[in-house]
N, C-alpha and C. Protein backbone atom coordinates (compact mmCIF):
# COMPACT_ATOMS: atom_id res chain seq x y z
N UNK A 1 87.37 86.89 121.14
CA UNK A 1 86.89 88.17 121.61
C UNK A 1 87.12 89.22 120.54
N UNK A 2 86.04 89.92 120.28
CA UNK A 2 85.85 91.32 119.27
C UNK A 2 86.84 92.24 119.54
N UNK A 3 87.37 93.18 118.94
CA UNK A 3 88.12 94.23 119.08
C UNK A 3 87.78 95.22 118.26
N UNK A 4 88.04 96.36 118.52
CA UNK A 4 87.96 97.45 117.31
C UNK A 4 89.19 98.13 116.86
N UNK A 5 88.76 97.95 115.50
CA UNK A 5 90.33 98.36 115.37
C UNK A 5 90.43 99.76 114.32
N UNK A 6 90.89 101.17 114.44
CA UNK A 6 90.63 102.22 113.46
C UNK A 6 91.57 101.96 111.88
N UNK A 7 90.36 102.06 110.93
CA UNK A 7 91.34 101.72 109.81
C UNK A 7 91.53 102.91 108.50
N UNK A 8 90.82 104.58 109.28
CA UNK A 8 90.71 105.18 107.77
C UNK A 8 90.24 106.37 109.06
N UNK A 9 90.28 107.38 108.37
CA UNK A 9 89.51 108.90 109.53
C UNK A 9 88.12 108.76 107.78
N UNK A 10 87.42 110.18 108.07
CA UNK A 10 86.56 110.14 107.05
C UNK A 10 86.77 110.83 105.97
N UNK A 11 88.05 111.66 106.03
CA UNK A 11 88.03 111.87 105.05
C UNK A 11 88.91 111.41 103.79
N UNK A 12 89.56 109.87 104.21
CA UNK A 12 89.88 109.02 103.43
C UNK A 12 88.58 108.09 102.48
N UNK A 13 87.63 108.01 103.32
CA UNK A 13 86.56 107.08 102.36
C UNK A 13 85.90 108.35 101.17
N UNK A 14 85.68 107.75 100.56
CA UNK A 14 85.14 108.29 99.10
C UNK A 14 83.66 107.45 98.97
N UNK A 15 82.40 108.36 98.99
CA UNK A 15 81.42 107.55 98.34
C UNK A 15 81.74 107.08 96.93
N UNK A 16 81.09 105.42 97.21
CA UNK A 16 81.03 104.42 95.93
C UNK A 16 82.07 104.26 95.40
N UNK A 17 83.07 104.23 96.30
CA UNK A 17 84.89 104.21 96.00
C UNK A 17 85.31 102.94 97.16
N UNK A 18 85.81 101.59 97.07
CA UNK A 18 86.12 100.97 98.15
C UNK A 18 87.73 101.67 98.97
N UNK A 19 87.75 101.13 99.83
CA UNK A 19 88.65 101.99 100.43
C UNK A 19 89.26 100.76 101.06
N UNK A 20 90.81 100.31 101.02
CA UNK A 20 91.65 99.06 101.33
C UNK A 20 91.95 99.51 102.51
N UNK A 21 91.94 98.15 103.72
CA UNK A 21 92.04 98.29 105.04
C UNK A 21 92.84 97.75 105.65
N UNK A 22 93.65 96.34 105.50
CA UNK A 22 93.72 95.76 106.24
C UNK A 22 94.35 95.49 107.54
N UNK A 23 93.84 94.47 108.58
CA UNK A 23 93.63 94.94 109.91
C UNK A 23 94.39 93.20 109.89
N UNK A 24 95.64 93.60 110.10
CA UNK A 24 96.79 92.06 110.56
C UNK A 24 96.53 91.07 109.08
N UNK A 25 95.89 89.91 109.11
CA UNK A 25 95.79 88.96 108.22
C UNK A 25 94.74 89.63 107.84
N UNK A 26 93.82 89.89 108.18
CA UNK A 26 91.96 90.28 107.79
C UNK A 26 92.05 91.41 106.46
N UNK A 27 91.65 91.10 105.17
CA UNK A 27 91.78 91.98 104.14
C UNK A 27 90.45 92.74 103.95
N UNK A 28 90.21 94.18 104.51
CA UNK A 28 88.84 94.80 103.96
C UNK A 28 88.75 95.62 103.31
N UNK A 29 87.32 96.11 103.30
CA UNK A 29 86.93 97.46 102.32
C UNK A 29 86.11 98.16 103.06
N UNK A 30 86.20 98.90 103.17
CA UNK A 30 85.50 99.90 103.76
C UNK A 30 84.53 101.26 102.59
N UNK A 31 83.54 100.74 102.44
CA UNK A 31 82.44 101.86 101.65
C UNK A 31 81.68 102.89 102.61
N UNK A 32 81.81 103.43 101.63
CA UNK A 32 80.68 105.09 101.83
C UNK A 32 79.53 105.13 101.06
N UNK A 33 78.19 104.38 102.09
CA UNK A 33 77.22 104.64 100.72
C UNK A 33 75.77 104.97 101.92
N UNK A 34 75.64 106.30 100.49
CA UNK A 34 74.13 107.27 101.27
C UNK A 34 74.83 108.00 103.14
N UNK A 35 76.34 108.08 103.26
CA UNK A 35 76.16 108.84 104.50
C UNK A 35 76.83 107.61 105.65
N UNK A 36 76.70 106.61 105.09
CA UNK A 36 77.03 105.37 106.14
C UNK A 36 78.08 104.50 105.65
N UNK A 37 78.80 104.30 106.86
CA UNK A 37 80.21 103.49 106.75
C UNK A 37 79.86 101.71 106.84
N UNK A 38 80.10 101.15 105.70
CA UNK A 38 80.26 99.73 105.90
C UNK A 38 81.87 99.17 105.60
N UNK A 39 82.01 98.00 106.32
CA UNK A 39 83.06 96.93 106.05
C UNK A 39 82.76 95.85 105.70
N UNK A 40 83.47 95.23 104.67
CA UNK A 40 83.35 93.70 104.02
C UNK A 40 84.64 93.07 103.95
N UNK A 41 84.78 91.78 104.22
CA UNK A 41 85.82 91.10 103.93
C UNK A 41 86.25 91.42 102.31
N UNK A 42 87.62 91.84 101.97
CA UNK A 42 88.08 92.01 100.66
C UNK A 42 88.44 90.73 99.63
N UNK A 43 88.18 89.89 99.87
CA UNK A 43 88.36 88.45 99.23
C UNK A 43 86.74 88.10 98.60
N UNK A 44 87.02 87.53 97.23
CA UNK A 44 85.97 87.55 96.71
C UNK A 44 85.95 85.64 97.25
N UNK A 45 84.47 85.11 97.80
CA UNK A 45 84.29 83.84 98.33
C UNK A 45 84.71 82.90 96.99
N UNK A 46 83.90 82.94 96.31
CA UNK A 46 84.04 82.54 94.89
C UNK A 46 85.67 82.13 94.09
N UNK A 47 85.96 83.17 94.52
CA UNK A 47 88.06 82.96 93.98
C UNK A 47 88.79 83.69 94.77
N UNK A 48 89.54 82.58 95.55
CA UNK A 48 90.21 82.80 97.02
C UNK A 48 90.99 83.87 97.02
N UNK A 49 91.70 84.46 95.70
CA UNK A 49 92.83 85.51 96.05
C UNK A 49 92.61 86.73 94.94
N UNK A 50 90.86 86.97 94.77
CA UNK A 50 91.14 88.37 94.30
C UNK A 50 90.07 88.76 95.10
N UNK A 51 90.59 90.61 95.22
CA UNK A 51 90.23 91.49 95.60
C UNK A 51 88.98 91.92 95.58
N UNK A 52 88.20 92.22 95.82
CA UNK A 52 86.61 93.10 95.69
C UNK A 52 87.21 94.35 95.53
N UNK A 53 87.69 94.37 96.16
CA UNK A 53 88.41 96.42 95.74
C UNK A 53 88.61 96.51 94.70
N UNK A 54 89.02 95.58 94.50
CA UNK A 54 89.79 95.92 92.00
C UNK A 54 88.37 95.85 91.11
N UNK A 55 87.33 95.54 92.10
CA UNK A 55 85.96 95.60 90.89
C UNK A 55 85.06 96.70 91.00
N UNK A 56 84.38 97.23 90.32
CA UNK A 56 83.33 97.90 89.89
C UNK A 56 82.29 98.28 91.09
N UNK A 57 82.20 99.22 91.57
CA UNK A 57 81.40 99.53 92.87
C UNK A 57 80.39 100.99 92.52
N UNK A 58 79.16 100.73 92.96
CA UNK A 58 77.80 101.41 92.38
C UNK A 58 76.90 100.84 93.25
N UNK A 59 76.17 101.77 93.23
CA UNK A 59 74.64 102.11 94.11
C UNK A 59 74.65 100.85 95.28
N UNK A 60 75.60 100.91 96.10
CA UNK A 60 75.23 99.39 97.21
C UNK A 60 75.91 98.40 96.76
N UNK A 61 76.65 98.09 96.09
CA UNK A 61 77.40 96.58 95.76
C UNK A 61 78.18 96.82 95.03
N UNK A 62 79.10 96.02 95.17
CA UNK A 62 80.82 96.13 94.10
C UNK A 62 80.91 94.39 93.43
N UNK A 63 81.32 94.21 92.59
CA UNK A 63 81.40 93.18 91.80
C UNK A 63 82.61 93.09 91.38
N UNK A 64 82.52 91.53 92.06
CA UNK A 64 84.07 91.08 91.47
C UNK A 64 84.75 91.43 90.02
N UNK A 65 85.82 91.73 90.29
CA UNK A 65 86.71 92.26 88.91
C UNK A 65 87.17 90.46 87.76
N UNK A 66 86.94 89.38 88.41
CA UNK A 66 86.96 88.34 87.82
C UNK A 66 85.86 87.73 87.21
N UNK A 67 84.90 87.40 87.70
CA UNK A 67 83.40 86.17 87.24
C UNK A 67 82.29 87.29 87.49
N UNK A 68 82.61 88.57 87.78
CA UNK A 68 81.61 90.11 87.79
C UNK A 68 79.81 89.29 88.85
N UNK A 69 80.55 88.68 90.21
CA UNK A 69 79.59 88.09 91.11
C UNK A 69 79.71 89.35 91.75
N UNK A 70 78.29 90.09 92.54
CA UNK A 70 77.98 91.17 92.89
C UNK A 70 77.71 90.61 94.24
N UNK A 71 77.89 91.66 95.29
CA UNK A 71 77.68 91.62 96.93
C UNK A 71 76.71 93.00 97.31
N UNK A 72 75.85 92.96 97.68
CA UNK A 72 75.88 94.11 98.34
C UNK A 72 76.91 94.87 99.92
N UNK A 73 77.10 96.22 99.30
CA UNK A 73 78.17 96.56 100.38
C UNK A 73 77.54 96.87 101.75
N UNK A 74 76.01 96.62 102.12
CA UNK A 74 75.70 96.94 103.69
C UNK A 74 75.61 95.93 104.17
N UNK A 75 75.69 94.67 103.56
CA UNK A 75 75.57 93.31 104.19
C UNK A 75 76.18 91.88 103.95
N UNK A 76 77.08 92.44 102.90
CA UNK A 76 78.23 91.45 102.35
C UNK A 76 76.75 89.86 101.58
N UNK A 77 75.71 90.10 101.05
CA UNK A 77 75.14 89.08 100.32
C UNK A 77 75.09 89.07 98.99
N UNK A 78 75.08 88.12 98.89
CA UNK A 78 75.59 87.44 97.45
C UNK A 78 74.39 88.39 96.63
N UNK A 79 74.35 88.73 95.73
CA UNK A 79 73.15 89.67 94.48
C UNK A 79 73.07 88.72 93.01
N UNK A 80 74.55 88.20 92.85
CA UNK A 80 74.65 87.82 91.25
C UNK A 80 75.65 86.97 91.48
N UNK A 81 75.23 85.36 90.87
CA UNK A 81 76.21 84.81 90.92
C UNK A 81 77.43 85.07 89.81
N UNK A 82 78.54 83.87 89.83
CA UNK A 82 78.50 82.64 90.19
C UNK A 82 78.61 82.40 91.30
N UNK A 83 78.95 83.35 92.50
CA UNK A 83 79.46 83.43 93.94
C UNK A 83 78.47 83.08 95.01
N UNK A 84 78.10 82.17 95.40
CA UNK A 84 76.93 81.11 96.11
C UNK A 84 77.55 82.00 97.84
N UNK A 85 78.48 82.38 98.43
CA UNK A 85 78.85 82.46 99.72
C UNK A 85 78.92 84.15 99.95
N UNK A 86 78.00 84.37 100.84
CA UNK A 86 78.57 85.91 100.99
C UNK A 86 79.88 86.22 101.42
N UNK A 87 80.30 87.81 101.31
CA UNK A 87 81.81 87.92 101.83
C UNK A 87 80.71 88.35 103.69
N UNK A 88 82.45 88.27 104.12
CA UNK A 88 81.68 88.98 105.74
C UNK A 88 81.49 90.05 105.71
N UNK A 89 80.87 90.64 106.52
CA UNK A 89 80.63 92.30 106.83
C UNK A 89 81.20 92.26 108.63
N UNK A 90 81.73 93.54 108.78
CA UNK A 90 81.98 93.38 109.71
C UNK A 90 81.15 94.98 110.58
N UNK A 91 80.47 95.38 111.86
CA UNK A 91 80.11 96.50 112.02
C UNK A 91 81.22 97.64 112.26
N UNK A 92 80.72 98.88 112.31
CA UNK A 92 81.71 99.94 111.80
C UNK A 92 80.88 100.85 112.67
N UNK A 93 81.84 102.16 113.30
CA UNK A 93 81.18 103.79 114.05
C UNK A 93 82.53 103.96 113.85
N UNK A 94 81.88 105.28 114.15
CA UNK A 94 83.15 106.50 113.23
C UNK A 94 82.70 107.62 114.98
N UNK A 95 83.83 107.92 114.79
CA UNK A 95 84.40 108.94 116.58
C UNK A 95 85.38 109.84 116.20
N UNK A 96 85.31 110.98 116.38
CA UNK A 96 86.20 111.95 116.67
C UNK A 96 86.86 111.88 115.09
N UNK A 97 86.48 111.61 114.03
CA UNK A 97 86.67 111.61 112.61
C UNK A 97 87.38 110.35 112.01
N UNK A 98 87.19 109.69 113.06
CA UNK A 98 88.00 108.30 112.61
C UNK A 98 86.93 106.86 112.41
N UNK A 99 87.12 106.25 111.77
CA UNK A 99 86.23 105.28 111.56
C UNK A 99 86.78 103.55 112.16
N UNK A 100 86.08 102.95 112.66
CA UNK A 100 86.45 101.86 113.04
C UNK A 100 85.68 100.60 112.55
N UNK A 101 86.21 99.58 112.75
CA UNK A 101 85.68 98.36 111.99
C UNK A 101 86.11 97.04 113.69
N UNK A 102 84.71 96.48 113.95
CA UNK A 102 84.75 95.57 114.97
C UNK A 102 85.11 94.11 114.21
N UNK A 103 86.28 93.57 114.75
CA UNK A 103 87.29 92.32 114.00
C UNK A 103 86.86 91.07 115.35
């Protein structure tokens, strides 16, 4: 069963800045891009224990800081390999200045 869980108000996210979340075991990111809040799993599929947050983030997608495999950030899909598996996305609404991410 889904839950929502609040991980940031808004004026912690930064457009085209990832923003570190995590919610128990679950490692995310939370972007600001064009006005709208997305979440992605923070684990790059490709290499089990680095970050998407430590890489390079621009116009819709952040790229791993290791093998530079690109995701887009509204839908967690693969853009550039070597990274064959998207990360997850998870949906996100923002209330009373707080933003939430459904786990």
């Amino acid at each position: 069963m889904s839950e929502w869980h609040k991980v940031a108000t808004v004026g912690e996210v930064n457009p085209d800045e990832p923003y570190v979340a995590d919610v128990g075991e679950v490692p995310l990111a939370v972007y600001l891009i064009d006005g709208e809040y997305f979440a992605l799993g923070d684990i790059c599929p490709h290499q089990g224990d680095i970050r998407l947050s430590d890489g390079y983030c621009a116009e819709g997608w952040i790229e791993c800081p290791l093998h530079q495999s690109q995701f887009s950030v509204r839908d967690g899909k693969v853009l550039a390999p070597p990274a064959r598996e998207d990360v997850p996305s998870y949906p996100t609404r923002v209330e009373a200045g707080a933003i939430y991410v459904e786990l």
